[in-house]
C-alpha atoms as a PDB file:
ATOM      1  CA  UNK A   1      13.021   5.779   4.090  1.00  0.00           C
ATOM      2  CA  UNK A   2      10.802   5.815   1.065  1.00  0.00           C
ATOM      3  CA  UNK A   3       7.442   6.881   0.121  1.00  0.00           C
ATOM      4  CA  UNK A   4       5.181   5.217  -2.141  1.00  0.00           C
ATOM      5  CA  UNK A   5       1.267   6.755  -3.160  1.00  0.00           C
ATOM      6  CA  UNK A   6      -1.279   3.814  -3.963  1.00  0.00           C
ATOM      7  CA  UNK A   7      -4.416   2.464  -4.062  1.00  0.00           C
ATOM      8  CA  UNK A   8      -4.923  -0.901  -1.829  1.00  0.00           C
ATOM      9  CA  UNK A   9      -5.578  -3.579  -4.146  1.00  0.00           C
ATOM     10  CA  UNK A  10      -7.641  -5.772  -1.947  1.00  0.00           C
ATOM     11  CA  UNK A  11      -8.537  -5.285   2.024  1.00  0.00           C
ATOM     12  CA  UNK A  12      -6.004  -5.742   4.344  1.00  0.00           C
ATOM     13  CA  UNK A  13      -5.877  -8.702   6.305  1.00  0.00           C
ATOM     14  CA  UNK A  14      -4.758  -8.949  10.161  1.00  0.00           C
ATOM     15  CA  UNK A  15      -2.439 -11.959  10.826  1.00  0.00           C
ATOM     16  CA  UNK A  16      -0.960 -13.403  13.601  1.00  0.00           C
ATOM     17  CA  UNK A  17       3.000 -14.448  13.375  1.00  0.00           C
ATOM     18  CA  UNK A  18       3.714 -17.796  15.770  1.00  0.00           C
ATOM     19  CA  UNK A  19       5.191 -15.526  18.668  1.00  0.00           C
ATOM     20  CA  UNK A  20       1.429 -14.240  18.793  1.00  0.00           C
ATOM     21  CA  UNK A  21       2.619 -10.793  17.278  1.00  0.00           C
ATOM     22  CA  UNK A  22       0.167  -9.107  14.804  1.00  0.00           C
ATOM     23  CA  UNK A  23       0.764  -7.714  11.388  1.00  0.00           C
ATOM     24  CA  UNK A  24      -1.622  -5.983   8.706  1.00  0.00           C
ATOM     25  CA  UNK A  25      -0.773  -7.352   5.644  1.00  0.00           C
ATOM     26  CA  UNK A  26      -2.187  -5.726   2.550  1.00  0.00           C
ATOM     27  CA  UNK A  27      -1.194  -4.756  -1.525  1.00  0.00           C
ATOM     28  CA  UNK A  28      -1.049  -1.233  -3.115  1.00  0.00           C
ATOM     29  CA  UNK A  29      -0.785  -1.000  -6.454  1.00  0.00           C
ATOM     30  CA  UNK A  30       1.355   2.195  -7.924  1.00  0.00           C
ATOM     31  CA  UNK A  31       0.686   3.547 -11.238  1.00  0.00           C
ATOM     32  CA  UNK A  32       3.611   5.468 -13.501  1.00  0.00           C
ATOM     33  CA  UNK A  33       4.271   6.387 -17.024  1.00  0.00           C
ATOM     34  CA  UNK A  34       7.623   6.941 -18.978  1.00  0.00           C
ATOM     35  CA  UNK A  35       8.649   7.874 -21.891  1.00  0.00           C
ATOM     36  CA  UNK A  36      11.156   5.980 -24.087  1.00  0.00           C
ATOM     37  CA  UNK A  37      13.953   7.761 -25.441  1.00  0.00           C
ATOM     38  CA  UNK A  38      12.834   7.611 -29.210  1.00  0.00           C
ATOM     39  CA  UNK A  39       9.091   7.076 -28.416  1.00  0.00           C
ATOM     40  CA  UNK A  40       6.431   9.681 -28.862  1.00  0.00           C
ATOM     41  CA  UNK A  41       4.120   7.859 -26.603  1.00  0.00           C
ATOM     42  CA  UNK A  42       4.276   7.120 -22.623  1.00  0.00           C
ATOM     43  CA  UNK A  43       4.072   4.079 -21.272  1.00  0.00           C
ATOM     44  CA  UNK A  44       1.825   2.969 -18.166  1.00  0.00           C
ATOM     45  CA  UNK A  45       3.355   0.991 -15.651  1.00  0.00           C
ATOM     46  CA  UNK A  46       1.774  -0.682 -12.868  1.00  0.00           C
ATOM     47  CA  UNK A  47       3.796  -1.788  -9.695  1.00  0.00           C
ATOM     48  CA  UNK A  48       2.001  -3.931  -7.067  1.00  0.00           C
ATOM     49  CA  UNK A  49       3.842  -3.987  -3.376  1.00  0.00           C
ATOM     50  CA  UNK A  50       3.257  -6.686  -0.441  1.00  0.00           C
ATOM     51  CA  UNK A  51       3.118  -4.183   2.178  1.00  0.00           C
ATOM     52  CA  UNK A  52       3.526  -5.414   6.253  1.00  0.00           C
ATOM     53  CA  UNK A  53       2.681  -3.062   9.025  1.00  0.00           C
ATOM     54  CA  UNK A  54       3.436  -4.055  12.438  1.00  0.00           C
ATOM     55  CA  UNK A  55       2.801  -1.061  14.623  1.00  0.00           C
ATOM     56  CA  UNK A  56      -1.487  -1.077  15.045  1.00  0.00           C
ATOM     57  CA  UNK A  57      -3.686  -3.140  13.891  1.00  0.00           C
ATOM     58  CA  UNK A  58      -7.184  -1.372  14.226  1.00  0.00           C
ATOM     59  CA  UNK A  59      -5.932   0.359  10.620  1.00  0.00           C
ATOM     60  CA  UNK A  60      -6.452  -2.519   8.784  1.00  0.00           C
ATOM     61  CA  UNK A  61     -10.491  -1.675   8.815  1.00  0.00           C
ATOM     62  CA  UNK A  62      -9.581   1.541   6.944  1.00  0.00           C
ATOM     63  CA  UNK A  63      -7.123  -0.310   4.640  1.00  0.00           C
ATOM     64  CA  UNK A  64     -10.242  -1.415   1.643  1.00  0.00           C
ATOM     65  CA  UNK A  65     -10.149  -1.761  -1.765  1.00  0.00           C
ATOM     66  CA  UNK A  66      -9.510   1.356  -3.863  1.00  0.00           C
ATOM     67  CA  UNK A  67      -8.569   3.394  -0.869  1.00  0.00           C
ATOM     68  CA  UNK A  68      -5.456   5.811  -1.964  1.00  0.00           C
ATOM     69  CA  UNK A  69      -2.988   5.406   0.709  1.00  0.00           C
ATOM     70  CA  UNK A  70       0.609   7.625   1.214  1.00  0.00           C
ATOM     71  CA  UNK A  71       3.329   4.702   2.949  1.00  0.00           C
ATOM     72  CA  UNK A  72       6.882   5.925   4.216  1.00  0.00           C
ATOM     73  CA  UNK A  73       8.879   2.686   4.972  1.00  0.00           C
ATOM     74  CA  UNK A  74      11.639   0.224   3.799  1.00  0.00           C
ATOM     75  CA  UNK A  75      11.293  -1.311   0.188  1.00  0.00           C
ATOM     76  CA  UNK A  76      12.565  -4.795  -0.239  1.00  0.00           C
ATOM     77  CA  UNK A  77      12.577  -7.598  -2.811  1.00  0.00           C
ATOM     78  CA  UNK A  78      11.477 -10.608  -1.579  1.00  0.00           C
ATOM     79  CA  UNK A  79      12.169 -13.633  -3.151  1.00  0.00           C
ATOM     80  CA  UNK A  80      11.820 -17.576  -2.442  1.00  0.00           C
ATOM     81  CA  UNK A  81      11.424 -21.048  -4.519  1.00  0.00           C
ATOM     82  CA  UNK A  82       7.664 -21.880  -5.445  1.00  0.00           C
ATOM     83  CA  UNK A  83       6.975 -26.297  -5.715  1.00  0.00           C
ATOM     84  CA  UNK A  84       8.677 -26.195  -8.696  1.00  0.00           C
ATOM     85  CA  UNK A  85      12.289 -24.955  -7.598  1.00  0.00           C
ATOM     86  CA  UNK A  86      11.132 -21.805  -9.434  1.00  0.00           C
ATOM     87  CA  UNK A  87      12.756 -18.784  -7.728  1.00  0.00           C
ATOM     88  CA  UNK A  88      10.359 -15.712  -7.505  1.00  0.00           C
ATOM     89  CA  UNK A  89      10.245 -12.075  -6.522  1.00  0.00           C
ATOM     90  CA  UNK A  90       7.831  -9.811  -4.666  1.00  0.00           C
ATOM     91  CA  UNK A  91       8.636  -6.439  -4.402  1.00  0.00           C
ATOM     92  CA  UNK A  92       7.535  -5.617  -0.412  1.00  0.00           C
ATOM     93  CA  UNK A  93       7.622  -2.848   1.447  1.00  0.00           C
ATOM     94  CA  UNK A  94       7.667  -2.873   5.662  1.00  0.00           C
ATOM     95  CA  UNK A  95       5.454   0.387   6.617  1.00  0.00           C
ATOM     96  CA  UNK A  96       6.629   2.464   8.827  1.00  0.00           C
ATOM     97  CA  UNK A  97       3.628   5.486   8.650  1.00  0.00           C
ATOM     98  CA  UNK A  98       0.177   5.171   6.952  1.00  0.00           C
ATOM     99  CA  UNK A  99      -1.543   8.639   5.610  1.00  0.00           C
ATOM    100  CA  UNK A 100      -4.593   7.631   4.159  1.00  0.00           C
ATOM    101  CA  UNK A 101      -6.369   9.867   1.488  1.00  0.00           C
ATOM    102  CA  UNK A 102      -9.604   8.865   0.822  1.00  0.00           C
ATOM    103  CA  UNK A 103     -11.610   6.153  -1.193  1.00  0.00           C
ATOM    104  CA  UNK A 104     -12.202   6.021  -4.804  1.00  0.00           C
ATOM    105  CA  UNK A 105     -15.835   6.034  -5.500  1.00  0.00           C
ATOM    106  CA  UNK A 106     -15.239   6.036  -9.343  1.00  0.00           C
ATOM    107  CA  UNK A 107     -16.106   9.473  -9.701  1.00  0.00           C
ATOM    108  CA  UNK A 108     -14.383  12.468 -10.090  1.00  0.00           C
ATOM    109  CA  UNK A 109     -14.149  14.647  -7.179  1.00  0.00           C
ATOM    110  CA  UNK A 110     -15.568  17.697  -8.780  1.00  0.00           C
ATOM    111  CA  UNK A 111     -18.995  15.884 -10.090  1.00  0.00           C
ATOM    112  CA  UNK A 112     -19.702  14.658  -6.479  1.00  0.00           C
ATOM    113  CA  UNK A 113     -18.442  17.368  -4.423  1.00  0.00           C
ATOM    114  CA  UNK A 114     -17.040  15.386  -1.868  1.00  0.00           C
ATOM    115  CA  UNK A 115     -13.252  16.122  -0.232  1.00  0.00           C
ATOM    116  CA  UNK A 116     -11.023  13.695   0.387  1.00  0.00           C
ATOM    117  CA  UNK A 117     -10.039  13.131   4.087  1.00  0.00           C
ATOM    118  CA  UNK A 118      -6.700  12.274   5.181  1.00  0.00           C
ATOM    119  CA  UNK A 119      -5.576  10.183   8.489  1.00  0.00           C
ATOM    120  CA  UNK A 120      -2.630   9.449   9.636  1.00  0.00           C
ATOM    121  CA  UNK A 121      -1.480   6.475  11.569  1.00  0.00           C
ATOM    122  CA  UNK A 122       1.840   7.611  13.346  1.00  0.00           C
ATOM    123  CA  UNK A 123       4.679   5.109  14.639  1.00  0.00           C
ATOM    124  CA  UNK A 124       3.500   4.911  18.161  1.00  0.00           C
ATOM    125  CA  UNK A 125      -0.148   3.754  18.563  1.00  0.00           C
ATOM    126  CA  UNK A 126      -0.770   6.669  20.999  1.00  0.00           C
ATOM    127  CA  UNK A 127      -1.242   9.086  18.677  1.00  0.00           C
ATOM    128  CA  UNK A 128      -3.385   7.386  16.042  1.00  0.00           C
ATOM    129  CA  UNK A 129      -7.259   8.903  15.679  1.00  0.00           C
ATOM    130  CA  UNK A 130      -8.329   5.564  15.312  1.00  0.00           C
END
């Protein structure tokens, strides 16, 4: 099981697979630096992951853009031929738990005096606040 901390890229989207299950389907996008061996400077690195999670829905109206998320779950690489023949790769993750920490207003925390609030979305829908 692995954890990844991110900030949804877009709002999640509720889909229906053809045996009428549902799935929230959303991206995070996960931002680290490293430095290079012989480099004085660190370098910023942005990972985006196609995250699926198939346990409740109704947390896909808390999933929005800019919202800092905490996911435990499989990673995978997907990968599959575009038109073209053209193989390419998605890095994915299937969700297991959702902690969410808050919305990014674009503002520091400190100048607005807000606290962030944190929810978690468990892996049975009975115990989800939502």
């Amino acid at each position: 099981m692995e954890t990844l901390v991110g900030r949804v890229v877009k709002n999640a989207e509720v889909r229906t697979t053809k045996n009428d299950k549902q799935v929230v389907n959303f991206s995070i996008a996960v931002n680290d630096s490293h430095k290079a061996k012989n480099d004085s400077e660190a370098k910023k690195v942005v990972r985006y992951f196609n995250c699926a999670y198939w346990i409740n829905t109704t947390i896909a109206e808390h999933l929005t853009k800019g919202t800092l998320v905490e996911l435990n779950g499989r990673i995978n690489l997907d990968t599959w031929e575009n038109m073209e023949g053209k193989t390419i790769a998605a890095l994915a993750m299937h969700v297991n738990n959702i902690k969410l920490h808050g919305k990014s207003t674009g503002k520091k925390q400190a100048d607005t005096g807000e606290s962030n609030t944190t929810t978690t979305a468990g892996e049975t829908g009975d115990d989800l606040p939502f």
